[in-house]
C-alpha atoms as a PDB file:
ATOM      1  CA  UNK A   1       0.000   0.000   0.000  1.00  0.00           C
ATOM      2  CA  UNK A   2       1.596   3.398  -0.730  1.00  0.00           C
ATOM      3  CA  UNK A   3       2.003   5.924   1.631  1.00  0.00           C
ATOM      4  CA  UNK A   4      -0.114   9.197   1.222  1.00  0.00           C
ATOM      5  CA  UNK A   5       0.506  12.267   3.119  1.00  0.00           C
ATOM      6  CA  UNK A   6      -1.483  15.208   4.516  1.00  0.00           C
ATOM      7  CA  UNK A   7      -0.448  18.747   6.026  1.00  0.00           C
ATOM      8  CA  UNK A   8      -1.094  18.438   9.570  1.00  0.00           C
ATOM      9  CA  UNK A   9      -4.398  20.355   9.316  1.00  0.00           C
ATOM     10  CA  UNK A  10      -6.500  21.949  12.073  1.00  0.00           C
ATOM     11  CA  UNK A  11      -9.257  19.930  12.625  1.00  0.00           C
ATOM     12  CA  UNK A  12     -11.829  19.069   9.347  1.00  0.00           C
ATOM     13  CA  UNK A  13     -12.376  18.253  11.832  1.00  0.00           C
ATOM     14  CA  UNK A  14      -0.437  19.487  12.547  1.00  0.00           C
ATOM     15  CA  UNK A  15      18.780  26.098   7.527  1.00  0.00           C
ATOM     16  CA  UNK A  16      20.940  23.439   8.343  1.00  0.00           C
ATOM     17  CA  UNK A  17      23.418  22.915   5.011  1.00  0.00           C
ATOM     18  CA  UNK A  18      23.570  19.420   3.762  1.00  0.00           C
ATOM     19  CA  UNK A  19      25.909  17.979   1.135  1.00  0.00           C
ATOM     20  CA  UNK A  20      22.830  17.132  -1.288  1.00  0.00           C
ATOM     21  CA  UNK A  21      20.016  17.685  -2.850  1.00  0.00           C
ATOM     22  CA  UNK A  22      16.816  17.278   0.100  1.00  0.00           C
ATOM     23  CA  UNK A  23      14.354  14.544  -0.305  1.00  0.00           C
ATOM     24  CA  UNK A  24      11.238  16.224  -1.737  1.00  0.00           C
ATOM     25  CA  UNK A  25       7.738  14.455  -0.111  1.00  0.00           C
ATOM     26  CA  UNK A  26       4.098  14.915  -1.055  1.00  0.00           C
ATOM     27  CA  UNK A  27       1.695  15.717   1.130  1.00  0.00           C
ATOM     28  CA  UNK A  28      -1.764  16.827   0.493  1.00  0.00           C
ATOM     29  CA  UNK A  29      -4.292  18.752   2.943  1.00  0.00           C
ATOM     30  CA  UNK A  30      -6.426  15.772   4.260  1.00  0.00           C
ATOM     31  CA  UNK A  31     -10.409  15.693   5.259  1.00  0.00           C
ATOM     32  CA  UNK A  32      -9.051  14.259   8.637  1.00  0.00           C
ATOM     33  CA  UNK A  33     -12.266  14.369  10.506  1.00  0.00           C
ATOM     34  CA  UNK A  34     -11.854  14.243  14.771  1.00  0.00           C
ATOM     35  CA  UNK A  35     -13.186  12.028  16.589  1.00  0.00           C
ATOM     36  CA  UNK A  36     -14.297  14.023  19.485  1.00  0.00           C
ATOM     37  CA  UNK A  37     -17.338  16.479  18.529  1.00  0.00           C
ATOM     38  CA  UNK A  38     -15.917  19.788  18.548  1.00  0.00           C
ATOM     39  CA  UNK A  39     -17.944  23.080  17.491  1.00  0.00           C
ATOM     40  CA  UNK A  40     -21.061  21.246  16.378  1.00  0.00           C
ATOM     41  CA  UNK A  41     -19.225  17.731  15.485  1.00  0.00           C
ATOM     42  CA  UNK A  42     -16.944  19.153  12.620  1.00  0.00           C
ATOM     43  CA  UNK A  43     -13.933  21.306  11.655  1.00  0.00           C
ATOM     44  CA  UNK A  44     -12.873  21.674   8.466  1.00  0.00           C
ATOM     45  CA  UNK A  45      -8.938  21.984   6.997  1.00  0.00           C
ATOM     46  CA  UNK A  46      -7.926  25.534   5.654  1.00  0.00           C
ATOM     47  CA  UNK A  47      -6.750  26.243   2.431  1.00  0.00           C
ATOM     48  CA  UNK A  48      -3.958  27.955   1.226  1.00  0.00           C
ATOM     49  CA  UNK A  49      -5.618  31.618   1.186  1.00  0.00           C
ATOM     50  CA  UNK A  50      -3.978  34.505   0.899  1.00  0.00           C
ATOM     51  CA  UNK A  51      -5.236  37.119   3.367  1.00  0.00           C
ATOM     52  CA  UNK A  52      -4.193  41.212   3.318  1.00  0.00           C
ATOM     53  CA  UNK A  53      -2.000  42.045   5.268  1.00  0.00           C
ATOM     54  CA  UNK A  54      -2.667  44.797   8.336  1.00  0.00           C
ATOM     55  CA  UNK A  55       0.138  46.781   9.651  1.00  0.00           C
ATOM     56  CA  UNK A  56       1.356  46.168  13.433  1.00  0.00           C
ATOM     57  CA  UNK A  57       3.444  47.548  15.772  1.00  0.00           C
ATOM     58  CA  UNK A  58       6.594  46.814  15.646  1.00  0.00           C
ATOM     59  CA  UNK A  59       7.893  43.980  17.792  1.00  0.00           C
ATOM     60  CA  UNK A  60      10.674  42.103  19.010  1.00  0.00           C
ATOM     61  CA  UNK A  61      11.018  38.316  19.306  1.00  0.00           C
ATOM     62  CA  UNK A  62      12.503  36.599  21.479  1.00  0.00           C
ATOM     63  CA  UNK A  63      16.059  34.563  21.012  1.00  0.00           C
ATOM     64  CA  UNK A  64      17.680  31.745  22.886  1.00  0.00           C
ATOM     65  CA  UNK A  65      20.973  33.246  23.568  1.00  0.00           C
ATOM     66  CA  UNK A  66      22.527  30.013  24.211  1.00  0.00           C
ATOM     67  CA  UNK A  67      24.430  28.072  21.284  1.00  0.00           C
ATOM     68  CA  UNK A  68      25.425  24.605  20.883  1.00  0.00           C
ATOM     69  CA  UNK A  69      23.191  21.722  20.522  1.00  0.00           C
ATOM     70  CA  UNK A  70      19.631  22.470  21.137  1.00  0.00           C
ATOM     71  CA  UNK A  71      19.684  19.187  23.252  1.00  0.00           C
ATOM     72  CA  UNK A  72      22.674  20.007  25.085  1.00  0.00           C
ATOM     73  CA  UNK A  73      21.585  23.326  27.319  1.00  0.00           C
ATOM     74  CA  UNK A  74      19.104  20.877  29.670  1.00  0.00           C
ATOM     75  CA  UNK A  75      19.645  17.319  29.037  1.00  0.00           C
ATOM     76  CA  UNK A  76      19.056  17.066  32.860  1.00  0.00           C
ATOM     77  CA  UNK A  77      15.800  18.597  33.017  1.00  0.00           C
ATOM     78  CA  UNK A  78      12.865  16.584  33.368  1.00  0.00           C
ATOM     79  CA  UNK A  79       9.825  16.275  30.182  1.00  0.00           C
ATOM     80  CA  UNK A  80       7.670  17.310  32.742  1.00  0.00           C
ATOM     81  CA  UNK A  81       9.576  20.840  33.531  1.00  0.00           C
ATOM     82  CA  UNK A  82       9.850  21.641  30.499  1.00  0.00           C
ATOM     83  CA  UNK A  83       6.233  20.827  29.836  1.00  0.00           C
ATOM     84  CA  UNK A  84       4.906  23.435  32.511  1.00  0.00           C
ATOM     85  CA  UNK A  85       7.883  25.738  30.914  1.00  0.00           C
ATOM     86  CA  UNK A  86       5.912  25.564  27.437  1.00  0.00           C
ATOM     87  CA  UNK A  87       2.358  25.313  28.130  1.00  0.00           C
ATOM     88  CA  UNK A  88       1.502  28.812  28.985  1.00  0.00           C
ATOM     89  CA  UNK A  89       3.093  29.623  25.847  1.00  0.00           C
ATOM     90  CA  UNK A  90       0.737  27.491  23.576  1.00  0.00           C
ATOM     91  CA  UNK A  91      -2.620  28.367  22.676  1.00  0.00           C
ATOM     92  CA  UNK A  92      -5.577  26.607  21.035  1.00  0.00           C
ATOM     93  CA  UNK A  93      -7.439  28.462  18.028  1.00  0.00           C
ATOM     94  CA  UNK A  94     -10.721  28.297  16.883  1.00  0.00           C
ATOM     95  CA  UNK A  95     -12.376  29.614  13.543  1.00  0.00           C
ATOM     96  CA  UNK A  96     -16.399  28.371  12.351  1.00  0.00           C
ATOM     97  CA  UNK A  97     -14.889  25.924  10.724  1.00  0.00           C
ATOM     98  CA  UNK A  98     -11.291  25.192  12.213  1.00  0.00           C
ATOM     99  CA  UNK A  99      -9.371  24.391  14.836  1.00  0.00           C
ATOM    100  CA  UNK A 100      -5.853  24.943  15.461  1.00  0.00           C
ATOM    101  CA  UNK A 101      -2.929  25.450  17.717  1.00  0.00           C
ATOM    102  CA  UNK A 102      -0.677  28.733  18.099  1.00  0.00           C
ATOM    103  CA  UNK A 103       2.327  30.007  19.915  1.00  0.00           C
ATOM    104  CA  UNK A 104       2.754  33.690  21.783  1.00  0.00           C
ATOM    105  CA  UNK A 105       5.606  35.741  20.550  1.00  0.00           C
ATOM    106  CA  UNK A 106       4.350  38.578  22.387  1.00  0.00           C
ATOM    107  CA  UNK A 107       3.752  40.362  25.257  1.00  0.00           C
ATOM    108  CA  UNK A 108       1.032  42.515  23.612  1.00  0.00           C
ATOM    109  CA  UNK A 109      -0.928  39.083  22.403  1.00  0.00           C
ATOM    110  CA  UNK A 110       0.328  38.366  19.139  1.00  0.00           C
ATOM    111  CA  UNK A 111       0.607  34.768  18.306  1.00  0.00           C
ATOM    112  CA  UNK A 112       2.121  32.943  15.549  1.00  0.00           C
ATOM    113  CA  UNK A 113      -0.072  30.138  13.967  1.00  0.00           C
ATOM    114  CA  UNK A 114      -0.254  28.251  10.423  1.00  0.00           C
ATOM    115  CA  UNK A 115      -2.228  29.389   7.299  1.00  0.00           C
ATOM    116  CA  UNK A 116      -4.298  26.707   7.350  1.00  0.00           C
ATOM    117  CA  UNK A 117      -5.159  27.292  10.553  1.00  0.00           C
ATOM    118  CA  UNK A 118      -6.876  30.575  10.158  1.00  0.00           C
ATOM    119  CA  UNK A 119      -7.436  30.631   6.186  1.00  0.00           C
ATOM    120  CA  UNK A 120     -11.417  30.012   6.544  1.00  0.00           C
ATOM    121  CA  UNK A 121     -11.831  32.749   9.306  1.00  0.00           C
ATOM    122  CA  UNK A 122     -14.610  35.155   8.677  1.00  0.00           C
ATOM    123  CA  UNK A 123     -14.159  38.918  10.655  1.00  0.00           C
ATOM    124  CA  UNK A 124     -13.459  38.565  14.420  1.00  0.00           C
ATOM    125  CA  UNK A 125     -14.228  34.692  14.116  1.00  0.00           C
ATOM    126  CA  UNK A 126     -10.842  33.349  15.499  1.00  0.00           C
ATOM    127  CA  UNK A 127     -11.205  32.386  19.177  1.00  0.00           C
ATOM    128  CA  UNK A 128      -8.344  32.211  20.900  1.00  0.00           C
ATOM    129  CA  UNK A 129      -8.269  29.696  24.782  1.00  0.00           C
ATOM    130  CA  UNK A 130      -5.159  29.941  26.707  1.00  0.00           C
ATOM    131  CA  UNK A 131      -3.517  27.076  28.901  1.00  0.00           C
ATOM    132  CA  UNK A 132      -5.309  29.620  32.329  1.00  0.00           C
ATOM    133  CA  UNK A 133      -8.596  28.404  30.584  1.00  0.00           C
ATOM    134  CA  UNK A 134      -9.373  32.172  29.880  1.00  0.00           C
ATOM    135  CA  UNK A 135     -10.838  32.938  26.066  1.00  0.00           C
ATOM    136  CA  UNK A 136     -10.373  36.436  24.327  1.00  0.00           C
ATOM    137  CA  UNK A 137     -11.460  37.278  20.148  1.00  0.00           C
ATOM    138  CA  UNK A 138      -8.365  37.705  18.270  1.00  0.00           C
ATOM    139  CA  UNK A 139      -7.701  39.874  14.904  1.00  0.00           C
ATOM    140  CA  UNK A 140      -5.551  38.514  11.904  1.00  0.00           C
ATOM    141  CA  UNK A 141      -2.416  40.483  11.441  1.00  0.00           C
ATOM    142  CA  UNK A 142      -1.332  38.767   8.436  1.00  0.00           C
ATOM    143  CA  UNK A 143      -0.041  35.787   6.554  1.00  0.00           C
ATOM    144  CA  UNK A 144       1.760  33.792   4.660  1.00  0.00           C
ATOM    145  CA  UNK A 145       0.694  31.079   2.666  1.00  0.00           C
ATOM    146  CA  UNK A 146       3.859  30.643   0.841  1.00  0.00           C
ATOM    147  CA  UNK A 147       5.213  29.627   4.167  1.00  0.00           C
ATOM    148  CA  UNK A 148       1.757  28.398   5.967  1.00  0.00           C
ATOM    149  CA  UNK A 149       2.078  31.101   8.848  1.00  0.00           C
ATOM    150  CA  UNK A 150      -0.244  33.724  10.408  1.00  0.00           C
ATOM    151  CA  UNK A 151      -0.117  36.113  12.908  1.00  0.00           C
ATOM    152  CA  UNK A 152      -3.559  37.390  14.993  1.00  0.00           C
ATOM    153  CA  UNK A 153      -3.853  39.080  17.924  1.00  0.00           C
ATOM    154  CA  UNK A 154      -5.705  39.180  21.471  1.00  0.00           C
ATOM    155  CA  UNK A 155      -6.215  42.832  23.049  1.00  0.00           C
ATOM    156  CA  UNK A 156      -7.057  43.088  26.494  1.00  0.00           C
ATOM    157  CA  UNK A 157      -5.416  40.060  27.950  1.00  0.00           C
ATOM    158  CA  UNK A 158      -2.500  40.398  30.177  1.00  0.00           C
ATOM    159  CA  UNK A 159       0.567  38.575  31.681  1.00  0.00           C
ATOM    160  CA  UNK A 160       1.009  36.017  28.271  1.00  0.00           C
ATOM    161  CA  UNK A 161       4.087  34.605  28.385  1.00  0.00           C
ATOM    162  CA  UNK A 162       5.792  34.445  25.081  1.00  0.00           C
ATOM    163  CA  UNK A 163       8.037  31.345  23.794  1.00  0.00           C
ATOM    164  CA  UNK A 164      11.590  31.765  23.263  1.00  0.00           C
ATOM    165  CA  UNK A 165      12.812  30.754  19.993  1.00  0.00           C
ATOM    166  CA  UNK A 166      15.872  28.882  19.045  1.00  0.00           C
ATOM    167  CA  UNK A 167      17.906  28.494  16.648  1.00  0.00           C
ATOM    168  CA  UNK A 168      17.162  25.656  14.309  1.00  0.00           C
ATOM    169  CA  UNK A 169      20.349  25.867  12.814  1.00  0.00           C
ATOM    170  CA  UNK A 170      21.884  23.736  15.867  1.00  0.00           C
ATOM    171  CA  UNK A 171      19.336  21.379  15.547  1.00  0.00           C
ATOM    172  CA  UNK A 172      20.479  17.933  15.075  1.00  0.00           C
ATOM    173  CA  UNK A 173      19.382  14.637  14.446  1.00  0.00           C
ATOM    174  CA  UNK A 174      18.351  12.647  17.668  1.00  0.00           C
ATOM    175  CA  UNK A 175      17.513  16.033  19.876  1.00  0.00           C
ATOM    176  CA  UNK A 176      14.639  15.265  22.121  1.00  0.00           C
ATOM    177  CA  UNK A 177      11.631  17.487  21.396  1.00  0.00           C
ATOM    178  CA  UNK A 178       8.117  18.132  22.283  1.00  0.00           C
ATOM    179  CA  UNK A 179       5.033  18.735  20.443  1.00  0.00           C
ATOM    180  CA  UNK A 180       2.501  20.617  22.192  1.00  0.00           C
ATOM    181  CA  UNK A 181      -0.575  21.731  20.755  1.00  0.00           C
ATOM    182  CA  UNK A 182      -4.662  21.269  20.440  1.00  0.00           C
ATOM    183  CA  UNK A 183      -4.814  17.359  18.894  1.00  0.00           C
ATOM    184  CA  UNK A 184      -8.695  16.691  18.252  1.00  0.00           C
ATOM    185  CA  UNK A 185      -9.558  19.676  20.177  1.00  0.00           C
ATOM    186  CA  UNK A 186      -7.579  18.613  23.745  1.00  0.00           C
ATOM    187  CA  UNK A 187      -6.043  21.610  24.701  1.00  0.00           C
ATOM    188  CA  UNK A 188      -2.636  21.319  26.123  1.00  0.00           C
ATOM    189  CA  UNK A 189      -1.620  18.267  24.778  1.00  0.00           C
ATOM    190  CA  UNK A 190       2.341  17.050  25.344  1.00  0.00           C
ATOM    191  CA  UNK A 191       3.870  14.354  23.403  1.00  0.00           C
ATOM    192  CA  UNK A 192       7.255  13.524  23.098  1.00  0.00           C
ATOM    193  CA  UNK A 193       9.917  11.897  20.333  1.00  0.00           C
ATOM    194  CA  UNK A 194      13.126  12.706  18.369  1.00  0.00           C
ATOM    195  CA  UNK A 195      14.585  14.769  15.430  1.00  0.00           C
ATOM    196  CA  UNK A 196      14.075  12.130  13.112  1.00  0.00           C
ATOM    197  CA  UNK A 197      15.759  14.384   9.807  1.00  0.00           C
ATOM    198  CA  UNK A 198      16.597  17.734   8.961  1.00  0.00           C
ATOM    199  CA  UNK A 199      15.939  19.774   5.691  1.00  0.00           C
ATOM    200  CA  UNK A 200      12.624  18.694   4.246  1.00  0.00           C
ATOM    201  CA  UNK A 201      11.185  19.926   0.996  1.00  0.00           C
ATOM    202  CA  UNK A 202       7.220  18.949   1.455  1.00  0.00           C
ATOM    203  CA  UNK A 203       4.448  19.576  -1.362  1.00  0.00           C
ATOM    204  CA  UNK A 204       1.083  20.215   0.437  1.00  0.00           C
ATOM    205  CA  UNK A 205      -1.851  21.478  -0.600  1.00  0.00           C
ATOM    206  CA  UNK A 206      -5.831  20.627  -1.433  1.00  0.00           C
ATOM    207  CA  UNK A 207      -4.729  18.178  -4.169  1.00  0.00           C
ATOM    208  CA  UNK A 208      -2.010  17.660  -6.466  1.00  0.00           C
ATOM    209  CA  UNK A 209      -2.732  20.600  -8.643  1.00  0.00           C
ATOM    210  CA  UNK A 210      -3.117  22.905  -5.834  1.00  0.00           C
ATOM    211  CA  UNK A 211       0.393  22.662  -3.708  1.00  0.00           C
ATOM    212  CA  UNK A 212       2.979  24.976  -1.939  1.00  0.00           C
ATOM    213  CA  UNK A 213       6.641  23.788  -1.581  1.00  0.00           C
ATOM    214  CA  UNK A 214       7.911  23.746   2.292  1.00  0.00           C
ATOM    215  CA  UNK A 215      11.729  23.972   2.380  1.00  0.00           C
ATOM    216  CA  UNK A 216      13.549  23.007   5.340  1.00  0.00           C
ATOM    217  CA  UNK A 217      11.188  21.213   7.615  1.00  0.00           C
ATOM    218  CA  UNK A 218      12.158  19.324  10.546  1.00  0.00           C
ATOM    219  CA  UNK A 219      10.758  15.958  10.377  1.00  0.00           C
ATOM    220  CA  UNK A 220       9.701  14.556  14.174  1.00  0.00           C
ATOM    221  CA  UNK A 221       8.593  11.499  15.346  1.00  0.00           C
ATOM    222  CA  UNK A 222       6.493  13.031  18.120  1.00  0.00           C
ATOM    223  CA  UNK A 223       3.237  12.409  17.735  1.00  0.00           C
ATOM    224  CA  UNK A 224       1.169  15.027  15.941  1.00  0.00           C
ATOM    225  CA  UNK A 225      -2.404  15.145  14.454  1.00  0.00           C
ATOM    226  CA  UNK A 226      -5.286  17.163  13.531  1.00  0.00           C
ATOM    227  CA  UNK A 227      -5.334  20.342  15.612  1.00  0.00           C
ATOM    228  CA  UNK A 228      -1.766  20.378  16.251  1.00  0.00           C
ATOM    229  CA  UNK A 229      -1.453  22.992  13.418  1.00  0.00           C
ATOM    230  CA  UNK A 230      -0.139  25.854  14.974  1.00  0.00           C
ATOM    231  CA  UNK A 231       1.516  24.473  17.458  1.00  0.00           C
ATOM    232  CA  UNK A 232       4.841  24.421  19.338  1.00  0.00           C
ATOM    233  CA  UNK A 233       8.117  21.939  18.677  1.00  0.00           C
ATOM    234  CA  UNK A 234      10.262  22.464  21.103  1.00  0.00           C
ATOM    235  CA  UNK A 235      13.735  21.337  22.607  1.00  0.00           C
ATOM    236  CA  UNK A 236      14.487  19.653  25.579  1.00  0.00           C
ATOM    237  CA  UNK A 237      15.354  23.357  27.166  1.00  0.00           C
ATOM    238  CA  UNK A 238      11.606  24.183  26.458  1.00  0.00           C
ATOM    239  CA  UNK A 239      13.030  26.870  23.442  1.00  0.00           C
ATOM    240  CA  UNK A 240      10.889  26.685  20.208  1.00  0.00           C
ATOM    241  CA  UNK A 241      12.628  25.184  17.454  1.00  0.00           C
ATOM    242  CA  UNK A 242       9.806  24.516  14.845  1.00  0.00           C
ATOM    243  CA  UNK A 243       6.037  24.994  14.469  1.00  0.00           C
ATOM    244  CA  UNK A 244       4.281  21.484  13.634  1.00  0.00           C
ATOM    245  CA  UNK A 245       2.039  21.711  10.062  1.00  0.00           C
ATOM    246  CA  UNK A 246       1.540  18.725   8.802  1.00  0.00           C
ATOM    247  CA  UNK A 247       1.686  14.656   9.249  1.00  0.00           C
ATOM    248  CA  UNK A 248       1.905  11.655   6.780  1.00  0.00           C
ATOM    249  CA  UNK A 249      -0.369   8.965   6.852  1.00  0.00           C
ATOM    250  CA  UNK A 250      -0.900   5.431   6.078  1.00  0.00           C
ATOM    251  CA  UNK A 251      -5.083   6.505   4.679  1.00  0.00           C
ATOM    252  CA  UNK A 252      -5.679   8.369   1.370  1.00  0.00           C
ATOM    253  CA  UNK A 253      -7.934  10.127   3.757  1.00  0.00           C
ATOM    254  CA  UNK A 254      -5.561  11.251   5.647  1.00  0.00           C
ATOM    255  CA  UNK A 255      -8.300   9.716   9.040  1.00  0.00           C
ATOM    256  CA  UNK A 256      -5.455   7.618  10.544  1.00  0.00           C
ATOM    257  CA  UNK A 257      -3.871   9.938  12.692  1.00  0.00           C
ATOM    258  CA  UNK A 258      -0.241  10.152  13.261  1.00  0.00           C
ATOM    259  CA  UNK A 259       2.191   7.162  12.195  1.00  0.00           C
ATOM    260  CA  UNK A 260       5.240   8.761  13.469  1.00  0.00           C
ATOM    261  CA  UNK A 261       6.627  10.865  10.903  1.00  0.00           C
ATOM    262  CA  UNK A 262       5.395  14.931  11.286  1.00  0.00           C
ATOM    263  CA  UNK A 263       6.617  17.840  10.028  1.00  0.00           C
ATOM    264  CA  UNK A 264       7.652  21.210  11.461  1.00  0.00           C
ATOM    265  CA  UNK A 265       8.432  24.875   9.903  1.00  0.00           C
ATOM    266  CA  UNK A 266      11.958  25.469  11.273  1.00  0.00           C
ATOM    267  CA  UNK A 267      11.956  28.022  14.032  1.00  0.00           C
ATOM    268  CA  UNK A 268      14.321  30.447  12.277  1.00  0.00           C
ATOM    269  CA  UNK A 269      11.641  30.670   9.218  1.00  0.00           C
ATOM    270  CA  UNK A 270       9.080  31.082  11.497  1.00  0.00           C
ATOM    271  CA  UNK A 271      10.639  34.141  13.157  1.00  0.00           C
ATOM    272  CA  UNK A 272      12.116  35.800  10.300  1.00  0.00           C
ATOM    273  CA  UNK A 273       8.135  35.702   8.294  1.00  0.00           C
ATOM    274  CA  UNK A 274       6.631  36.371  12.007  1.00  0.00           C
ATOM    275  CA  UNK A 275       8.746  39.180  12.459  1.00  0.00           C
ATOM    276  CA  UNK A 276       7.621  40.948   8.855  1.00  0.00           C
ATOM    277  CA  UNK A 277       4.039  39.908   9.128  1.00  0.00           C
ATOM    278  CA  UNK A 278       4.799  41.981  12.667  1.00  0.00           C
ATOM    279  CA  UNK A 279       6.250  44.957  10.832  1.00  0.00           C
ATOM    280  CA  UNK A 280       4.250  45.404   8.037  1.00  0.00           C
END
């Protein structure tokens, strides 16, 4: 049976050099429908769809300033601290027809999603819960579909805690990581695995006539599945070093959940295009 894959999508409810050429894989947005009834028993994937982009403040994101091997800064520390580290930092996202995961990059509420995630929304339709359980509307900023990111944007909601971000250039093969995200609609969700390769080049999109390259994804075998769009990848020091997007799986449906092998926007592209969706 041949393997299809699907970006990890929210629920329809998830620059390292190298001597050659990157393995290029397929994937295809899948009709992965959850099995726990969420916003009326259905969510639906989101397309690539370009949305205009608003101007906002300018910010600042936060770097690790520590080099080296993302897995060396806190091989001591326990999953579990670096689970409470991250969680407050995670978010889950809802749309009238999606949801999703996202991280906070800022003080100010601004949070850095997929596409996908919020491609469907409709006006102030994005609901935004935190890990504290409280819920606030949020405001799309901007996006990227080239990339599959998005920026929104809480007002009124104080001490967030924003995610520091790594650098996925010291990434390497066989670093512990954690995926946490929104899976099926479970909020706060932790799972853990490995780098499992570096320097991806995946095709999704609706179908095969509809798809957007991904260069340089980080391929995980933490688990990851619908509603993990959005969400954080990050090293055992609890610093972000990708943002999870899509999964491959074993059904040309894309229903069977995750198999092991998920892929993540490297951390560096996420806060270079978070940073001018920020700015613009």
């Amino acid at each position: 049976m041949t393997e299809q894959f699907a970006p990890q999508p929210p629920l329809h409810v998830p620059p390292a050099p190298v001597a050659r050429k990157p393995r290029r894989i397929g994937l295809t947005i899948g009709a992965a429908v959850a099995a726990l009834a969420i916003a009326g028993g259905s969510a639906v994937a989101g397309g690539f769809v370009a949305l205009d982009l608003q101007p906002a403040a300018a910010q600042t994101i936060a770097t690790a300033t520590a080099t080296g091997s993302s897995s060396t800064t806190a091989e001591t520390t326990s999953l579990a601290s670096v689970a409470a580290t991250v969680l407050p930092s995670v978010v889950s996202i809802q749309t009238e027809s999606a949801v999703g995961s996202g991280v906070i990059i800022a003080a100010d509420g601004s949070i850095l999603t997929n596409n996908h995630v919020v491609a469907t929304a409709q006006g102030s339709t994005v609901q935004v819960t935190f890990n504290s359980g409280k819920t606030a509307t949020a405001t799309i900023v901007g996006t990227d579909p080239t990339h599959d990111l998005a920026v929104i944007k809480v007002s009124g909601v104080s001490g967030l805690t924003p995610i520091t971000f790594a650098d996925s250039g010291t990434v390497k093969v066989g670093d512990t990581v954690l995926a946490v995200g929104s899976p099926l609609g479970l909020d706060g969700s932790v799972t853990s695995g490995i780098v499992s390769a570096l320097d991806r080049t995946i095709d999704v999109g609706e179908n095969a006539r509809n798809t957007t390259s991904l260069t340089g994804a980080i391929q995980t075998d933490a688990a990851i599945n619908p509603g993990n769009s959005g969400g954080a990848l990050v090293n055992s020091a609890g610093q972000l070093v990708g943002i999870n997007t899509a999964i491959a799986s074993a059904s040309s449906t894309g229903e069977s959940g995750s198999i092991g092998v998920g892929f993540a926007i490297s951390s560096n592209t996420a806060k270079q295009v978070a940073q001018q969706l920020l700015n613009s």
